[in-house]
N, C-alpha and C. Protein backbone atom coordinates (compact mmCIF):
# COMPACT_ATOMS: atom_id res chain seq x y z
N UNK A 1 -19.97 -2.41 -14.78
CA UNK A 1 -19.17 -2.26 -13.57
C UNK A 1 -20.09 -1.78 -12.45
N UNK A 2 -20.20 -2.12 -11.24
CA UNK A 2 -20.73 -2.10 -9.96
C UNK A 2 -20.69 -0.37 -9.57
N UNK A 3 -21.75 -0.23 -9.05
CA UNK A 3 -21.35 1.26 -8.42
C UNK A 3 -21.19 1.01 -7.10
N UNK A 4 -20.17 2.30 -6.60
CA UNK A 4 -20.84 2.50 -5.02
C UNK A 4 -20.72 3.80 -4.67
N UNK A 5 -21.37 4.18 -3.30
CA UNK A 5 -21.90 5.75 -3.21
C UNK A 5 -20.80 5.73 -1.99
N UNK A 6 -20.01 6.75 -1.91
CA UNK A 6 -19.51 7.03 -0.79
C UNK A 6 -19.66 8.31 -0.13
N UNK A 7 -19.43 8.92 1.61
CA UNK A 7 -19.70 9.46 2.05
C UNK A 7 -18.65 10.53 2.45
N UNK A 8 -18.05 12.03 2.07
CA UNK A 8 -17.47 12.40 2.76
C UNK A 8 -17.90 13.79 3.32
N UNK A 9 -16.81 14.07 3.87
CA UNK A 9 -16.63 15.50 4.48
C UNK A 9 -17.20 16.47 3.42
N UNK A 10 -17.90 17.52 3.93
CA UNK A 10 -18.25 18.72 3.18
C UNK A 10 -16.85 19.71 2.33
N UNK A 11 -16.17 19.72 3.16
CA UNK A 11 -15.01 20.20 3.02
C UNK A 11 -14.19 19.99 1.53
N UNK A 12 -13.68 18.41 1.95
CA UNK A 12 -13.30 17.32 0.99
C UNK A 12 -14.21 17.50 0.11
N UNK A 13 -15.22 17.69 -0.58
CA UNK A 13 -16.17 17.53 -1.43
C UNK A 13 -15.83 18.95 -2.01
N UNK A 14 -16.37 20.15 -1.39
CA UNK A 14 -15.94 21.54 -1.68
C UNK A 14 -14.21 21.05 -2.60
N UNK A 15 -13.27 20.86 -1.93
CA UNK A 15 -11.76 21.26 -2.21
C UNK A 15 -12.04 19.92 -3.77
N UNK A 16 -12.69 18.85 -3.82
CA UNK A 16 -12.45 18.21 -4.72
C UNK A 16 -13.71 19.05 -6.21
N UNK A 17 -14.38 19.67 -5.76
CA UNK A 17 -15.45 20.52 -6.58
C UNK A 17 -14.31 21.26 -7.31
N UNK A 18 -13.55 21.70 -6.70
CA UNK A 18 -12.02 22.73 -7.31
C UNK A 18 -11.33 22.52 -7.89
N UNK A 19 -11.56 21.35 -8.47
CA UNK A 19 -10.75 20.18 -9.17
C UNK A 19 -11.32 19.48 -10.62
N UNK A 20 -12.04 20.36 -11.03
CA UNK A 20 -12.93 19.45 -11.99
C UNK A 20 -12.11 18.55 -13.27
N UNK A 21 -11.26 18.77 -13.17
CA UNK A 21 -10.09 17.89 -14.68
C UNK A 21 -9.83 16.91 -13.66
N UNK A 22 -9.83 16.52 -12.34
CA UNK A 22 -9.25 15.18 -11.90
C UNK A 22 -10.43 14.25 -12.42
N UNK A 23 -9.76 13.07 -12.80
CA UNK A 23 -11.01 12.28 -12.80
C UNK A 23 -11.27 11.45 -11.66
N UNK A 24 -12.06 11.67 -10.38
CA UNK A 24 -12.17 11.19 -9.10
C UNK A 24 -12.43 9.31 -8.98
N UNK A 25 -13.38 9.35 -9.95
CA UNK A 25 -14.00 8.31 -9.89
C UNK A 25 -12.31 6.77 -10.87
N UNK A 26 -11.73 7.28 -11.58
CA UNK A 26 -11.15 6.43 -11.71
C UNK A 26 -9.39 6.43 -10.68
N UNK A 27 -9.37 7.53 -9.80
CA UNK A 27 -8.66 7.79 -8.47
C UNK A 27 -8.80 6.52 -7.54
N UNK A 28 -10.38 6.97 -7.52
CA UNK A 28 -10.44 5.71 -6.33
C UNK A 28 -10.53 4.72 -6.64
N UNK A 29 -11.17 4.03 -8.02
CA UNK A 29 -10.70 2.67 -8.72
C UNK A 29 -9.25 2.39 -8.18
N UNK A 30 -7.94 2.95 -8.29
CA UNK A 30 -6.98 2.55 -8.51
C UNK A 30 -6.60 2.74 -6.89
N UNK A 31 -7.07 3.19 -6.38
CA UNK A 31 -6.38 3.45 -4.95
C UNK A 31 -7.20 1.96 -4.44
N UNK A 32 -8.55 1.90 -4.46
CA UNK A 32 -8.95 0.70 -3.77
C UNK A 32 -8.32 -0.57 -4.92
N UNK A 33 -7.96 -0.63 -5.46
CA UNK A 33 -7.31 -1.63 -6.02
C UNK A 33 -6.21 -2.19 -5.68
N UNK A 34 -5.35 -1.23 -5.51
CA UNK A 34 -4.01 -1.51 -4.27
C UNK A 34 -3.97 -1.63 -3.40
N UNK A 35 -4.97 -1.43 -2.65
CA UNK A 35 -5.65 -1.61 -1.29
C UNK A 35 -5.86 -2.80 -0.89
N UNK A 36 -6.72 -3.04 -1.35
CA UNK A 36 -7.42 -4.40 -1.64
C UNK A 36 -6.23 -5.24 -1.86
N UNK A 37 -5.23 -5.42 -2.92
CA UNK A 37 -3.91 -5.97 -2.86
C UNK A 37 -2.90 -6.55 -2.00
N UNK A 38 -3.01 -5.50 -1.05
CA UNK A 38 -1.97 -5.24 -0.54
C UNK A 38 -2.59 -6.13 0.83
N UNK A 39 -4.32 -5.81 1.04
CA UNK A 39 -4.88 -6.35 2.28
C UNK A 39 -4.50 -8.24 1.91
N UNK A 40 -5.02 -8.65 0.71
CA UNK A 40 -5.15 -9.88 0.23
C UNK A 40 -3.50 -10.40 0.63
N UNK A 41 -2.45 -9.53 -0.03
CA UNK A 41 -1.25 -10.06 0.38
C UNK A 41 -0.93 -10.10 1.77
N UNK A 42 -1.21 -9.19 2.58
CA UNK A 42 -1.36 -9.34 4.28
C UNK A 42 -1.75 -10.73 4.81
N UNK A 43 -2.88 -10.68 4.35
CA UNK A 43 -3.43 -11.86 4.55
C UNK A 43 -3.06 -13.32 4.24
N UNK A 44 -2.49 -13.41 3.05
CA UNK A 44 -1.47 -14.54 2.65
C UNK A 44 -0.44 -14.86 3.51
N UNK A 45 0.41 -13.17 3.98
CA UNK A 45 1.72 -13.60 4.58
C UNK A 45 1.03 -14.20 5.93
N UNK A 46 0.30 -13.75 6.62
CA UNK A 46 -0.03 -14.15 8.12
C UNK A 46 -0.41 -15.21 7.58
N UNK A 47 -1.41 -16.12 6.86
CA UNK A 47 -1.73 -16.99 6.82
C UNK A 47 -0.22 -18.22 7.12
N UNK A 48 0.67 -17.53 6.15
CA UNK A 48 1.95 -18.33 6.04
C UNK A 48 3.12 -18.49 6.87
N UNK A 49 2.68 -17.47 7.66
CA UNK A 49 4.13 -17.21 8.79
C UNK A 49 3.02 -17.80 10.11
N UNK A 50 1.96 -18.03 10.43
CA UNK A 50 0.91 -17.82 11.72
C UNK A 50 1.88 -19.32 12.35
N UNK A 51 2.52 -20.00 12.31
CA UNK A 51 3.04 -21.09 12.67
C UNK A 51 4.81 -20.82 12.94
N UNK A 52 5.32 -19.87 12.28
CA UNK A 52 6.67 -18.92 12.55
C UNK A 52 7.07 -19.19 13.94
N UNK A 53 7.88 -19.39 14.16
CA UNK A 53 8.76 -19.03 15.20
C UNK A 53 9.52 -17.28 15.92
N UNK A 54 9.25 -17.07 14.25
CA UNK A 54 10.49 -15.90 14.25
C UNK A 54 9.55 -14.71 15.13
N UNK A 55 10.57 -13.86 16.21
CA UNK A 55 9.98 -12.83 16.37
C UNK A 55 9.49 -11.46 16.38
N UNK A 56 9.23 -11.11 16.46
CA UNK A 56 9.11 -9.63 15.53
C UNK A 56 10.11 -8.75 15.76
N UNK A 57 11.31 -9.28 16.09
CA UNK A 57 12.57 -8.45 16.65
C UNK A 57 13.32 -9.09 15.23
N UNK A 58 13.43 -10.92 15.10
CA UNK A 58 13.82 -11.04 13.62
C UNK A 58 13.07 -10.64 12.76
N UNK A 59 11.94 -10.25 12.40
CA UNK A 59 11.69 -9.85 11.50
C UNK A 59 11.85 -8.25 10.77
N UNK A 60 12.01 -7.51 11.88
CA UNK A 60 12.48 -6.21 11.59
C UNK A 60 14.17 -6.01 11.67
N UNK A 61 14.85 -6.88 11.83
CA UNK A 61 16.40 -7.68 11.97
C UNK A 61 16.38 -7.94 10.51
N UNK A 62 15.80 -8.94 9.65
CA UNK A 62 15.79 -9.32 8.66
C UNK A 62 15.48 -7.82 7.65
N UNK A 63 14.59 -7.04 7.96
CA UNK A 63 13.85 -6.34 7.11
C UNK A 63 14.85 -5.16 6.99
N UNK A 64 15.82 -4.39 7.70
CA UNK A 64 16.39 -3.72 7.71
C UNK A 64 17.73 -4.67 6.85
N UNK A 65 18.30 -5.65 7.44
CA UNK A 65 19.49 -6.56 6.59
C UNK A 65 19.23 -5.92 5.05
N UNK A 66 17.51 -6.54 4.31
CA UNK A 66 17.40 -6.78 3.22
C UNK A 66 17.36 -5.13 2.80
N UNK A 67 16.28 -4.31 3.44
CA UNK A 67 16.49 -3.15 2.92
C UNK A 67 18.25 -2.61 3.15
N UNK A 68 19.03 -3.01 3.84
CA UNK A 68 20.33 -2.21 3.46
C UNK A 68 21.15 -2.96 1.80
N UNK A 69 20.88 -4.37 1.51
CA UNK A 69 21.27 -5.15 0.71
C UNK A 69 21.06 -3.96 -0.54
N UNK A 70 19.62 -3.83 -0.47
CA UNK A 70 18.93 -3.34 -1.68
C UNK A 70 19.83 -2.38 -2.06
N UNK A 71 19.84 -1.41 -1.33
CA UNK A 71 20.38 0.14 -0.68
C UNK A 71 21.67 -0.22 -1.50
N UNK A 72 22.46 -1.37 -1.09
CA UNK A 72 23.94 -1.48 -1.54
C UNK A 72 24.23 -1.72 -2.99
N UNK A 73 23.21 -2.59 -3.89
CA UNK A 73 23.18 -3.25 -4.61
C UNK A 73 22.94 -1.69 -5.57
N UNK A 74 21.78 -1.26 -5.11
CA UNK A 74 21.14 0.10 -5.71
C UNK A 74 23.00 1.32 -6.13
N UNK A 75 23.12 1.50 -5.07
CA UNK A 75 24.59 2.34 -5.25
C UNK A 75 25.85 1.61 -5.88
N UNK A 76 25.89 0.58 -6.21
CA UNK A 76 26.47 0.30 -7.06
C UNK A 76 26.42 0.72 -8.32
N UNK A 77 25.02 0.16 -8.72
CA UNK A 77 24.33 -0.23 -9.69
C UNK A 77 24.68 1.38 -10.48
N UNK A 78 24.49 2.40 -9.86
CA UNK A 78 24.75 4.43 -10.06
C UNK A 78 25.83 4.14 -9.97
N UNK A 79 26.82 3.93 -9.56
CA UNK A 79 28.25 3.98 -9.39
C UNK A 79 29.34 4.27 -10.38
């Protein structure tokens, strides 16, 4: 597996020294992994919507609709 060296704050370094049972190095494996994910999926959706019509008034129109759906479906579901 690839290394890489990263750079931080003195501070951050001190407060993570205080920490010796975390395991840092497989932290940031998993954080840049979702990262990376999440950028790649960004990138898909713009690729796929860059021809859209819709405007960012429907899309946060839509996004609230679906998050209340969820919301409803969810309180049932406990009910």
């Amino acid at each position: 597996m690839p290394n890489i060296t990263l750079s931080l704050p003195k501070d951050l370094k001190s407060n993570m020294d205080k920490l010796p049972e975390v395991n840092w190095s497989e932290i940031t494996r998993e954080f840049l992994s979702e990262k990376v994910k999440r950028l790649v999926l960004l990138k898909k959706l713009d690729k796929m919507l860059e021809n859209s019509e819709l405007t960012e008034k429907d899309c946060i129109r839509m996004g609230r609709e679906a998050k209340k759906s969820m919301h409803d479906k969810f309180l049932k579901k406990v009910a």
